[in-house]
C-alpha atoms as a PDB file:
ATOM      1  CA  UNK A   1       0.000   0.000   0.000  1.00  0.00           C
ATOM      2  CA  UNK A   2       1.109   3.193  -1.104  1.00  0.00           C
ATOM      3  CA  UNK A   3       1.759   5.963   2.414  1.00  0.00           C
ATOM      4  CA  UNK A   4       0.151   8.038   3.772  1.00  0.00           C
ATOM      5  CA  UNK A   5       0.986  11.819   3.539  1.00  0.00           C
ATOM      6  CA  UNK A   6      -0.022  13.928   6.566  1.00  0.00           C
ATOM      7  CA  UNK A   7       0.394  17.340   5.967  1.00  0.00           C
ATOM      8  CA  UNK A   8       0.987  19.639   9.759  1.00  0.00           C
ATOM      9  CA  UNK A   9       2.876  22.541  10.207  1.00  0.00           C
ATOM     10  CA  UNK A  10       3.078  21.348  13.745  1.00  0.00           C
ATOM     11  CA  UNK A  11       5.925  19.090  14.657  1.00  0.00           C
ATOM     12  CA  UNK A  12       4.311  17.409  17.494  1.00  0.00           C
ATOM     13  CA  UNK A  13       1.193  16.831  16.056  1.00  0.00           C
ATOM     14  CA  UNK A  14       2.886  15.176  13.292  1.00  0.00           C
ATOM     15  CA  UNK A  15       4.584  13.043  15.542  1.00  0.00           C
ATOM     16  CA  UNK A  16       1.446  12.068  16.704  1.00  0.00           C
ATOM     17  CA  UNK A  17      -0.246  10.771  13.690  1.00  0.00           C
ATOM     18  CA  UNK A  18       2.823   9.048  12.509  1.00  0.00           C
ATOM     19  CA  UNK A  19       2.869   6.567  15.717  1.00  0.00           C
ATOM     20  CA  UNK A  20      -0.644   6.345  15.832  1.00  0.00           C
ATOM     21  CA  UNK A  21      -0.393   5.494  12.144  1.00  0.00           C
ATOM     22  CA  UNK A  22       3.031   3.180  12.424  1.00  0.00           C
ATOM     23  CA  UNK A  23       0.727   1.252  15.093  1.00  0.00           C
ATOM     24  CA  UNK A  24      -1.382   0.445  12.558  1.00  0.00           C
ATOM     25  CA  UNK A  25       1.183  -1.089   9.991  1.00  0.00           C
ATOM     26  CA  UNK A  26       0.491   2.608   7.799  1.00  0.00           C
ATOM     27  CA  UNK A  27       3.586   4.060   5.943  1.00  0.00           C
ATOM     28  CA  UNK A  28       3.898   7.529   6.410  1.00  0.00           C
ATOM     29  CA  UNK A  29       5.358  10.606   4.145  1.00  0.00           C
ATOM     30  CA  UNK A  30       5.180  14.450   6.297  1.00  0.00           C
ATOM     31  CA  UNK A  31       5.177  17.968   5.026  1.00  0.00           C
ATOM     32  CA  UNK A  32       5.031  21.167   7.081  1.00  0.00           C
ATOM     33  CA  UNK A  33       3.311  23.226   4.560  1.00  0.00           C
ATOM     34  CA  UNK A  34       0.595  23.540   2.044  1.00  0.00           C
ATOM     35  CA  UNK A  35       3.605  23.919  -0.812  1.00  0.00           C
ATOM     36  CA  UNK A  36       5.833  20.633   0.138  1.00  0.00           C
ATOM     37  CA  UNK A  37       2.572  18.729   0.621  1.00  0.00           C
ATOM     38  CA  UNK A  38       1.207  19.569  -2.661  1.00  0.00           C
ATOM     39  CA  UNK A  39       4.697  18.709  -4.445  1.00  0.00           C
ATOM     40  CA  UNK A  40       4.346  14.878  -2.794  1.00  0.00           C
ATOM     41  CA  UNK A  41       0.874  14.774  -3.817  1.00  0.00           C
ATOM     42  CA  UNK A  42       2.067  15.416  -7.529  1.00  0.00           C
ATOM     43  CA  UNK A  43       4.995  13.275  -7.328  1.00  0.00           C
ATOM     44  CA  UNK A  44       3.659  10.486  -5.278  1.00  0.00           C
ATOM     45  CA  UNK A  45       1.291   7.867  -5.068  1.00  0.00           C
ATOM     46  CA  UNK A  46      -0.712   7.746  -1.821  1.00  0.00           C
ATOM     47  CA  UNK A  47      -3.086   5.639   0.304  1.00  0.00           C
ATOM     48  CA  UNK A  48      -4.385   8.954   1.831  1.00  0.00           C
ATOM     49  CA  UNK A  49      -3.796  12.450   2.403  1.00  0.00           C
ATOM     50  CA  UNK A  50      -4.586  13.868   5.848  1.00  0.00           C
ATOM     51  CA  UNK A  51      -3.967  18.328   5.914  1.00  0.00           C
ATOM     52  CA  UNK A  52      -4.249  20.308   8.837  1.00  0.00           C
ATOM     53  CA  UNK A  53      -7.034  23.089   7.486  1.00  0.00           C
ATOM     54  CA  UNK A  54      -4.616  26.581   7.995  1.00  0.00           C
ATOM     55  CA  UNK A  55      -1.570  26.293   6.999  1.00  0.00           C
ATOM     56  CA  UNK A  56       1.263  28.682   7.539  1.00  0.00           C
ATOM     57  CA  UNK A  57       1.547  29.603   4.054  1.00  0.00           C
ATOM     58  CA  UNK A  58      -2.076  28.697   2.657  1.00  0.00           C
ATOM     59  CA  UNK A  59      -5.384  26.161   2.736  1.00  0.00           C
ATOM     60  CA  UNK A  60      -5.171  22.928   3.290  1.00  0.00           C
ATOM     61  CA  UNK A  61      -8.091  22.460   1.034  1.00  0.00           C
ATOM     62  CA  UNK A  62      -6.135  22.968  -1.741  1.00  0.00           C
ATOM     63  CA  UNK A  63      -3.934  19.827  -0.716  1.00  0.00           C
ATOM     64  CA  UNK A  64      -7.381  17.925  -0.639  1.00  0.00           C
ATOM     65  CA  UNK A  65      -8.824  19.113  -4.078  1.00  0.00           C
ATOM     66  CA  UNK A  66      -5.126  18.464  -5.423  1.00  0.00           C
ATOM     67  CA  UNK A  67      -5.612  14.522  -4.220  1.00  0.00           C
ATOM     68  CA  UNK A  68      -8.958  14.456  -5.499  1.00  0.00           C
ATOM     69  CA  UNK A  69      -7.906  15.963  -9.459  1.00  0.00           C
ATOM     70  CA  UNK A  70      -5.228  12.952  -9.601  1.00  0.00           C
ATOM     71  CA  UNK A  71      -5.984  10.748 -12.416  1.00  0.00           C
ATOM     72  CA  UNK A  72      -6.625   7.959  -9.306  1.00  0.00           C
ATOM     73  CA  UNK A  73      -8.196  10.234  -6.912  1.00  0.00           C
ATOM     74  CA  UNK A  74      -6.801  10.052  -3.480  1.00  0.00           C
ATOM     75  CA  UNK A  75      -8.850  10.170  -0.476  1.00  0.00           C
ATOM     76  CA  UNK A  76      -8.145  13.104   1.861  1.00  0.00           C
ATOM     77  CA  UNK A  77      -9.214  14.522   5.322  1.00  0.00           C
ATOM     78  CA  UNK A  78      -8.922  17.127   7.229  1.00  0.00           C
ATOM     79  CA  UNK A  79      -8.223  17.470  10.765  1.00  0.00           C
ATOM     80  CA  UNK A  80      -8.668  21.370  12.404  1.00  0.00           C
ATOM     81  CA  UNK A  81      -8.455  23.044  15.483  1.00  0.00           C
ATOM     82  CA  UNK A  82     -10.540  25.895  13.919  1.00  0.00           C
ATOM     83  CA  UNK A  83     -13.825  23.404  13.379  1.00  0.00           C
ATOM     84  CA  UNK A  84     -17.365  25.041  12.825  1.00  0.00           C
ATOM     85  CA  UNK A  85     -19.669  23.913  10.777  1.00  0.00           C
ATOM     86  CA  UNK A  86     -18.609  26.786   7.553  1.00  0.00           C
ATOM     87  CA  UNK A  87     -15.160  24.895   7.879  1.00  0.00           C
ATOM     88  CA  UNK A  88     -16.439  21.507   7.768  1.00  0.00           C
ATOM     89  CA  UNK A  89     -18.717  22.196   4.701  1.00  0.00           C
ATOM     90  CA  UNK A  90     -16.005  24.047   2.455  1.00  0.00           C
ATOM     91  CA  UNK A  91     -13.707  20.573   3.553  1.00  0.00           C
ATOM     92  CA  UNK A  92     -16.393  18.111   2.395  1.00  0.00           C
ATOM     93  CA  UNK A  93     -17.526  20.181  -0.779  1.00  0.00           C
ATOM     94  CA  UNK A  94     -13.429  20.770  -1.649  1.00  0.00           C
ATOM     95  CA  UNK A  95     -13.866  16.009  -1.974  1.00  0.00           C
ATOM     96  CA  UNK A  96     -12.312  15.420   1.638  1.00  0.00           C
ATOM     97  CA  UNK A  97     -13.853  11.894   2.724  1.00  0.00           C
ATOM     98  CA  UNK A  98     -13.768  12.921   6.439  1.00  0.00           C
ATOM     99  CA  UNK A  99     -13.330  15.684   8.847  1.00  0.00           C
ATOM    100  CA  UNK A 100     -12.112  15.758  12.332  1.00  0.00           C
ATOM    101  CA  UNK A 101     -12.001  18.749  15.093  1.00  0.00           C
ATOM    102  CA  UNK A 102      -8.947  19.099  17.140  1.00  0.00           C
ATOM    103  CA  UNK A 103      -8.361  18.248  19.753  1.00  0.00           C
ATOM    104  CA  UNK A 104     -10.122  14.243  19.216  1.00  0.00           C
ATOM    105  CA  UNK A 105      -9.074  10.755  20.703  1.00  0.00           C
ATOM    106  CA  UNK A 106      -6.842   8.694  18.641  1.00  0.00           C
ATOM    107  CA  UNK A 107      -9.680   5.446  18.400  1.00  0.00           C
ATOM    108  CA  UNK A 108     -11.429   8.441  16.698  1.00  0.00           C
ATOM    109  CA  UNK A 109      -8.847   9.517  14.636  1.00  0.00           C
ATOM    110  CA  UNK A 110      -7.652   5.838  13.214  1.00  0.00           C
ATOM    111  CA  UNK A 111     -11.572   4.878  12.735  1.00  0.00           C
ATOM    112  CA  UNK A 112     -12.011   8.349  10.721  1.00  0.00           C
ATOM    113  CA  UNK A 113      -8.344   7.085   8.629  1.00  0.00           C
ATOM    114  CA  UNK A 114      -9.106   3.082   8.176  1.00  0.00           C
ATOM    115  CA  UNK A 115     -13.122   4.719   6.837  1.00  0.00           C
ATOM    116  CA  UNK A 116     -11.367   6.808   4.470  1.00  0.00           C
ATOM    117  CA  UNK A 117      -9.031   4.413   2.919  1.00  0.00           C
ATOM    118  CA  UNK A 118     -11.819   1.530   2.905  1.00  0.00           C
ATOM    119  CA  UNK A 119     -14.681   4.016   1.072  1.00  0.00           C
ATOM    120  CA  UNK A 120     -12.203   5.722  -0.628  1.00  0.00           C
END
């Protein structure tokens, strides 16, 4: 299975999903902004794509629309710490297959993952 690209500019959090993910048997690929995530979605392949929403130097949603355009769409969600509902409509109508608030328990978070790479 092809990895799974989590996109975070922050360092802990990334750390995070990564063993969360590694305890799942999930290979993992990191970028800390909107620009190196969207250069590993183009060059690539990936299970999944999981963005923070803001990003230090733009939207996340682009990273998700980006998966989504690929000639084998990629699944993609977004996790926030900025939820509300405007936030979680723009992510679903931008393709994203789930969306999480921040802070959220990890059974959560691996459910919301395993969903998205099952329905696709």
């Amino acid at each position: 299975m092809p990895p799974i690209l989590v996109v975070d500019d922050e360092a802990d959090l990334v750390a995070s999903y990564e063993r969360l993910l590694r305890r799942k048997g999930y290979g993992i690929v990191s970028a800390g902004s909107r620009v190196e995530g969207l250069r590993l979605v183009a060059r690539e392949p990936l299970a999944l794509v999981i963005t923070d929403l803001r990003l230090p130097d733009g939207d996340g949603l682009d990273l998700v629309r980006a998966a989504r355009r690929l000639p084998t769409p990629t699944p993609a969600m977004v996790v926030t710490g900025f939820a509300s509902e405007a936030s979680r409509t723009a992510s679903m109508a931008a393709g994203a297959s789930a969306f999480l608030a921040k802070p959220f328990a990890a059974a959560s978070f691996t459910s919301l993952v395993e969903r998205a790479l099952r329905d696709g």
